[in-house]
C-alpha atoms as a PDB file:
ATOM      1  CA  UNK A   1      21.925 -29.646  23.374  1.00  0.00           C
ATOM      2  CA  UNK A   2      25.097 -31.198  23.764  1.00  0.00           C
ATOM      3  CA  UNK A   3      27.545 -31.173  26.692  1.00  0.00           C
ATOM      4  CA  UNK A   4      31.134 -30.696  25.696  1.00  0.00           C
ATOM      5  CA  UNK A   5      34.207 -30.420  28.188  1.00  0.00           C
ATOM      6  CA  UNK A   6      37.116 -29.068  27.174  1.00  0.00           C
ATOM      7  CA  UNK A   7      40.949 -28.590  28.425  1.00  0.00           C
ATOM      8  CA  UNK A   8      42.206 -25.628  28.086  1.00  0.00           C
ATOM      9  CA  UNK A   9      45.944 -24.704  28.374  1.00  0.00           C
ATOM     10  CA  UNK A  10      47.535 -21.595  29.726  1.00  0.00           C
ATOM     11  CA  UNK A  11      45.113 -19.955  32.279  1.00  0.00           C
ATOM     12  CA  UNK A  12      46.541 -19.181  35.142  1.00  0.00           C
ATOM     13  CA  UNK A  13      44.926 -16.647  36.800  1.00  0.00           C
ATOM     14  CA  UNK A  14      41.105 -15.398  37.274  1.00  0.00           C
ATOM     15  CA  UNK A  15      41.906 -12.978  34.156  1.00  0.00           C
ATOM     16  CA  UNK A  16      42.307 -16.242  32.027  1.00  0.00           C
ATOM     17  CA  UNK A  17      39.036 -17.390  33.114  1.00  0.00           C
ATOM     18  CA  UNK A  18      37.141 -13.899  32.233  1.00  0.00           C
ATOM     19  CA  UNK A  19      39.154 -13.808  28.795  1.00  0.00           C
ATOM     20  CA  UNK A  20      38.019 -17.651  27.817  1.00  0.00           C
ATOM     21  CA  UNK A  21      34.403 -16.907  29.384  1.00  0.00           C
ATOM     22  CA  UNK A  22      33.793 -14.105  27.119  1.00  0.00           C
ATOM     23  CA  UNK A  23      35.276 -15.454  24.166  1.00  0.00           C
ATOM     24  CA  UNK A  24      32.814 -18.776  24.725  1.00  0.00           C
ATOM     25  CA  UNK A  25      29.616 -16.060  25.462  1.00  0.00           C
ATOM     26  CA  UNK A  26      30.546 -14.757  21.924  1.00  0.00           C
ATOM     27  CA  UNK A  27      29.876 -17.448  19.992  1.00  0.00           C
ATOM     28  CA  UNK A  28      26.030 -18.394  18.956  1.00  0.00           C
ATOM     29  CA  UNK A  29      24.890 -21.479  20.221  1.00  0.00           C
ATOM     30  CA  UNK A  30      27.067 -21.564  23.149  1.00  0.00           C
ATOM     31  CA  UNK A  31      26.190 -21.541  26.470  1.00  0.00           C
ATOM     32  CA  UNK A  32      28.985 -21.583  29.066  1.00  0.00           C
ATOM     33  CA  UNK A  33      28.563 -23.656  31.887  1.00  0.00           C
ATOM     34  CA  UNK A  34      31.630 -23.465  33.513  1.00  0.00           C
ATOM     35  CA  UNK A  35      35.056 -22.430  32.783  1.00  0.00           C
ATOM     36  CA  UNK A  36      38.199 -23.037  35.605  1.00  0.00           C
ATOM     37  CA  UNK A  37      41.861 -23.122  35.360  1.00  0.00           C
ATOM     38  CA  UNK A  38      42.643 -25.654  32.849  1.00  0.00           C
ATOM     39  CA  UNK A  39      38.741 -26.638  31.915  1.00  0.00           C
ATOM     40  CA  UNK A  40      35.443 -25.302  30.426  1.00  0.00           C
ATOM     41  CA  UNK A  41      31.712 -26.821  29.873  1.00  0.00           C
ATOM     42  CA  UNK A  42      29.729 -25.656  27.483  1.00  0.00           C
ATOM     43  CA  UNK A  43      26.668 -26.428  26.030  1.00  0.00           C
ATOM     44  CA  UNK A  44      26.221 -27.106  22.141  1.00  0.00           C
ATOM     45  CA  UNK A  45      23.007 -26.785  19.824  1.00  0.00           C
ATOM     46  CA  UNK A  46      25.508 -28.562  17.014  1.00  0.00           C
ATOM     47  CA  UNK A  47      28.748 -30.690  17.110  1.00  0.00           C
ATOM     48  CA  UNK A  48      30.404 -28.598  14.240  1.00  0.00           C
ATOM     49  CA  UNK A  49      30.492 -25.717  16.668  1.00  0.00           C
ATOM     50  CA  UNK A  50      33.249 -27.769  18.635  1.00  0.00           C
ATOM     51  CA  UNK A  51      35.852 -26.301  15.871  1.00  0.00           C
ATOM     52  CA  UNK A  52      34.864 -22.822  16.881  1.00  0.00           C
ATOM     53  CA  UNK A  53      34.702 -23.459  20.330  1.00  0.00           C
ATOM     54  CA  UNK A  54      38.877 -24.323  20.105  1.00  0.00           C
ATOM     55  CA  UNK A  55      39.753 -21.494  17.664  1.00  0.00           C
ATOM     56  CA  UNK A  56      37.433 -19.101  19.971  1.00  0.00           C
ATOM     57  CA  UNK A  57      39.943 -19.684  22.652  1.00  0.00           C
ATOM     58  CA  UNK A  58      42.763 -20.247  20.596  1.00  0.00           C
ATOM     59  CA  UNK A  59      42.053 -16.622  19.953  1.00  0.00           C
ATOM     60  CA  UNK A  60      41.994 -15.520  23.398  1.00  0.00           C
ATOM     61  CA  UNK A  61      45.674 -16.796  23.764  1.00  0.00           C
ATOM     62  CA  UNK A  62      44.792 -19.999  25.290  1.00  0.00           C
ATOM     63  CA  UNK A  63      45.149 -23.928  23.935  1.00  0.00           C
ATOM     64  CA  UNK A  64      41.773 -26.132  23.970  1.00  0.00           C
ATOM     65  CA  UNK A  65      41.012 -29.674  23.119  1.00  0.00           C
ATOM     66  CA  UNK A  66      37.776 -31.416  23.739  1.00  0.00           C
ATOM     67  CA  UNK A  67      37.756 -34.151  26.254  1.00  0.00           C
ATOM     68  CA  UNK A  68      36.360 -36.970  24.995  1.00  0.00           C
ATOM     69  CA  UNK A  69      34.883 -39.922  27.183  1.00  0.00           C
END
C-alpha cells in the first residue's frame, strides 16, 4: 500500500472533516488515515485511485491535490 497526503481546500469546521472522511471510507481500496482541516492521509492499494481520491472530495464540496514530496 501506498501512502498519499493530500491538501484539501475549504474545510473549515469538524462537519468538513466528517463529509471528506466519509466520502474517502467510500471508495474501495482506501483506507483513511487521517483527515484535518486542510489535509488527509490515506492509504492506496493502486496509484490510479489518486484520481478518485480528488473527485471523491471534489464531490463532497471540497478542493484536493496530492502533495507530492
Amino acid at each position: 500500500m501506498k501512502e498519499i497526503a493530500l491538501k484539501v481546500e475549504g474545510m473549515s469546521c469538524g462537519h468538513c472533516v466528517r463529509a471528506v472522511e466519509s466520502a474517502l471510507a467510500e471508495l474501495p481500496g482506501v483506507t483513511v488515515e487521517s483527515v484535518q482541516i486542510g489535509s488527509a492521509k490515506v492509504l492506496v492499494e493502486d496509484r490510479r485511485t489518486v484520481s478518485s481520491i480528488v473527485d471523491a472530495i471534489s464531490d463532497a464540496g471540497y478542493a484536493a491535490e496530492e502533495l507530492v514530496g
